[in-house]
C-alpha atoms as a PDB file:
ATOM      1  CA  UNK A   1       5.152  78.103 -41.516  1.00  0.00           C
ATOM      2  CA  UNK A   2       3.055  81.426 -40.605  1.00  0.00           C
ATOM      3  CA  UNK A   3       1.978  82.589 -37.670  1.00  0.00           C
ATOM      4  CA  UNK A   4      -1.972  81.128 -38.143  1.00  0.00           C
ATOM      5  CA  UNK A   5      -0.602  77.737 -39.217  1.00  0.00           C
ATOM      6  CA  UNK A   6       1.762  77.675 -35.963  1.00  0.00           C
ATOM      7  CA  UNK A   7      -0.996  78.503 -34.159  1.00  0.00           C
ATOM      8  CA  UNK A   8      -3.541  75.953 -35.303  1.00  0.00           C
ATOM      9  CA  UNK A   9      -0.934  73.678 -34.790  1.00  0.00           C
ATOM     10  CA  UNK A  10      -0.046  74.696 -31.071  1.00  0.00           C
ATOM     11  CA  UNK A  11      -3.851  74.078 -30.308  1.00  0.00           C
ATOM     12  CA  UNK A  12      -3.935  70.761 -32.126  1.00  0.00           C
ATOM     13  CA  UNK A  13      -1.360  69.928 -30.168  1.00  0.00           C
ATOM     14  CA  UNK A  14      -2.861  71.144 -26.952  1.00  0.00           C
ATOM     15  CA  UNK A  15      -5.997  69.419 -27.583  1.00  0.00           C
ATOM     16  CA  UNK A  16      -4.274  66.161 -28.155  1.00  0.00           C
ATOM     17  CA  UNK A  17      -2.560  66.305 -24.740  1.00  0.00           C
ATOM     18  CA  UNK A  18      -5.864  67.162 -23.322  1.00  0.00           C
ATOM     19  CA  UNK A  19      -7.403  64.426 -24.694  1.00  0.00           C
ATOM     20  CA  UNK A  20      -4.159  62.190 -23.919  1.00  0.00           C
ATOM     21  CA  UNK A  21      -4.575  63.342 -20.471  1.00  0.00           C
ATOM     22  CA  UNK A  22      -8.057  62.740 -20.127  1.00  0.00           C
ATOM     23  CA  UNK A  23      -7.507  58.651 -21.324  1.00  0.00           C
ATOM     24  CA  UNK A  24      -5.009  58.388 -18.921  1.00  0.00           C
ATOM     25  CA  UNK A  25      -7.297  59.201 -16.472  1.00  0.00           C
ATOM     26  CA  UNK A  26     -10.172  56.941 -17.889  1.00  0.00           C
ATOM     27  CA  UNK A  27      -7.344  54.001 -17.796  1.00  0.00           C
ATOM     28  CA  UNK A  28      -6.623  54.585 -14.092  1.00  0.00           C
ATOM     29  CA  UNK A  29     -10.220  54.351 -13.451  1.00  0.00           C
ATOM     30  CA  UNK A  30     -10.709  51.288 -15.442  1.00  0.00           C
ATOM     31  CA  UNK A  31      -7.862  49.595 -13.978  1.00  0.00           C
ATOM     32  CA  UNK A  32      -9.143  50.843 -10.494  1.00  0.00           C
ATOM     33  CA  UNK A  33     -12.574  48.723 -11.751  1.00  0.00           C
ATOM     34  CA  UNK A  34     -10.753  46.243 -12.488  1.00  0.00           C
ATOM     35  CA  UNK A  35      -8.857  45.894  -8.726  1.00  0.00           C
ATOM     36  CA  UNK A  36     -11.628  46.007  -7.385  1.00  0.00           C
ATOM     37  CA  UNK A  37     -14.392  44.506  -9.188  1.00  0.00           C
ATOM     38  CA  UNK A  38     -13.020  42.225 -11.587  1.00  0.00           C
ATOM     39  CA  UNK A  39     -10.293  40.648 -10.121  1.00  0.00           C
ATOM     40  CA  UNK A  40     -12.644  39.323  -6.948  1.00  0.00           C
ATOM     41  CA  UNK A  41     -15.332  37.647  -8.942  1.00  0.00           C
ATOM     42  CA  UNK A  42     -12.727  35.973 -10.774  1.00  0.00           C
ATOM     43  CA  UNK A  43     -10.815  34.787  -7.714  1.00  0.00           C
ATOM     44  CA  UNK A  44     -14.130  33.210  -6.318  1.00  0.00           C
ATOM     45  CA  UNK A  45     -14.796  31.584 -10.067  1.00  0.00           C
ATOM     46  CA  UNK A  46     -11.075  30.132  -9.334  1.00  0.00           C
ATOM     47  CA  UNK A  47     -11.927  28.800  -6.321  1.00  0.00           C
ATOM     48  CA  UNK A  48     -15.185  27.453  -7.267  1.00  0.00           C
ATOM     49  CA  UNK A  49     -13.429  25.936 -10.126  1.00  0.00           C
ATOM     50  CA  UNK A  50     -11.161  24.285  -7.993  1.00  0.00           C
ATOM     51  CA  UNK A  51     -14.022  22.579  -5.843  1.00  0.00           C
ATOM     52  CA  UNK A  52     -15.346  21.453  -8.807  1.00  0.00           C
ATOM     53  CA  UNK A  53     -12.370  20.404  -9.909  1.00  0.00           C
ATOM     54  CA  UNK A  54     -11.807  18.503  -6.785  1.00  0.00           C
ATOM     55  CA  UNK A  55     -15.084  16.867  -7.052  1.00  0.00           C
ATOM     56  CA  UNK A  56     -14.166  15.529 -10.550  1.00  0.00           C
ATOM     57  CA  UNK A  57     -11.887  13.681  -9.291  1.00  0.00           C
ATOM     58  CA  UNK A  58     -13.190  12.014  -6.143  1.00  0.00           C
ATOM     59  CA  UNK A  59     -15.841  11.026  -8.826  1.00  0.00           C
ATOM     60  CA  UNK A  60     -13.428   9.538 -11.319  1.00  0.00           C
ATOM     61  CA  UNK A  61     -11.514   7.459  -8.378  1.00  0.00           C
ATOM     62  CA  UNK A  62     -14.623   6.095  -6.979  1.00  0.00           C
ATOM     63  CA  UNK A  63     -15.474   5.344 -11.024  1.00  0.00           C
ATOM     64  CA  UNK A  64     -12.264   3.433 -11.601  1.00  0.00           C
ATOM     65  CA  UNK A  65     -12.793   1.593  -8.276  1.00  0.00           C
ATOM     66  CA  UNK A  66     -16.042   0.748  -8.844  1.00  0.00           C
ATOM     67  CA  UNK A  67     -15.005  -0.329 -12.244  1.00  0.00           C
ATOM     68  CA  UNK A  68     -12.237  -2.380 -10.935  1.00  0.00           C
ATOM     69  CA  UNK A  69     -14.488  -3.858  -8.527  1.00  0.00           C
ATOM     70  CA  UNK A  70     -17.016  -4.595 -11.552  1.00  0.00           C
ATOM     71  CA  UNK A  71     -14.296  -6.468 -13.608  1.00  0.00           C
ATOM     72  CA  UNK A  72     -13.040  -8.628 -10.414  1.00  0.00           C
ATOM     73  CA  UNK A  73     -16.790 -10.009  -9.914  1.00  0.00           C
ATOM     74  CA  UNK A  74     -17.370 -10.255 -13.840  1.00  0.00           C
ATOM     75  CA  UNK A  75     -13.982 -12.539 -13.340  1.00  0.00           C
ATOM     76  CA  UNK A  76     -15.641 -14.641  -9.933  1.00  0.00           C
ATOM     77  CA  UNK A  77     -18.718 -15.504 -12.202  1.00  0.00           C
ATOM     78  CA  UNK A  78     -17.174 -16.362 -15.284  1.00  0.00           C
ATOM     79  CA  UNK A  79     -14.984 -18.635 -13.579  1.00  0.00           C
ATOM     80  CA  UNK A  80     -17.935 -19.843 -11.269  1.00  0.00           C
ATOM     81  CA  UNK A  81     -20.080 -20.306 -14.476  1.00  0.00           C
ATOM     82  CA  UNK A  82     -17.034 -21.790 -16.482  1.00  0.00           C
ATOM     83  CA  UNK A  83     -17.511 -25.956 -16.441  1.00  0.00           C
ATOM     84  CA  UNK A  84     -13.603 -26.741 -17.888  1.00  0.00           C
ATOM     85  CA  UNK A  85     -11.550 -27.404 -14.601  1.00  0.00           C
END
């Protein structure tokens, strides 16, 4: 190797942990973002989701009652209506 390609290859190098240095930065920053930006909204979504989630399911009990309640009167009138003994 001469002395010019050792050289050109020392500032490849160089540049490559400048650049290497200079992502690591931009990750901390982005992970910084994330900490702190990110991370919140999704907790609230989470907890919304949860509600919602909640909700869903008062709404399916009060569904299968209802329904339960529907079938015991469909049963009252049919055997009302029925005229076998």
């Amino acid at each position: 190797m001469t002395g010019d390609q050792f050289q050109t290859l020392n500032r490849a190098v160089g540049n490559l942990a400048v650049v290497v240095g200079e992502m690591h930065i931009d990750l901390a920053e982005l992970k910084a973002t994330v900490h702190e930006e990110v991370l919140p909204s999704l907790r609230r979504i989470d907890d919304r989701l949860a509600v919602v989630e909640s909700r869903w399911s008062n709404i399916e009990g009060r569904l299968a009652t209802s329904e339960m309640r529907y079938a015991t009167l469909e049963q009252v009138v049919y055997k009302r209506d029925d005229p076998t003994p």
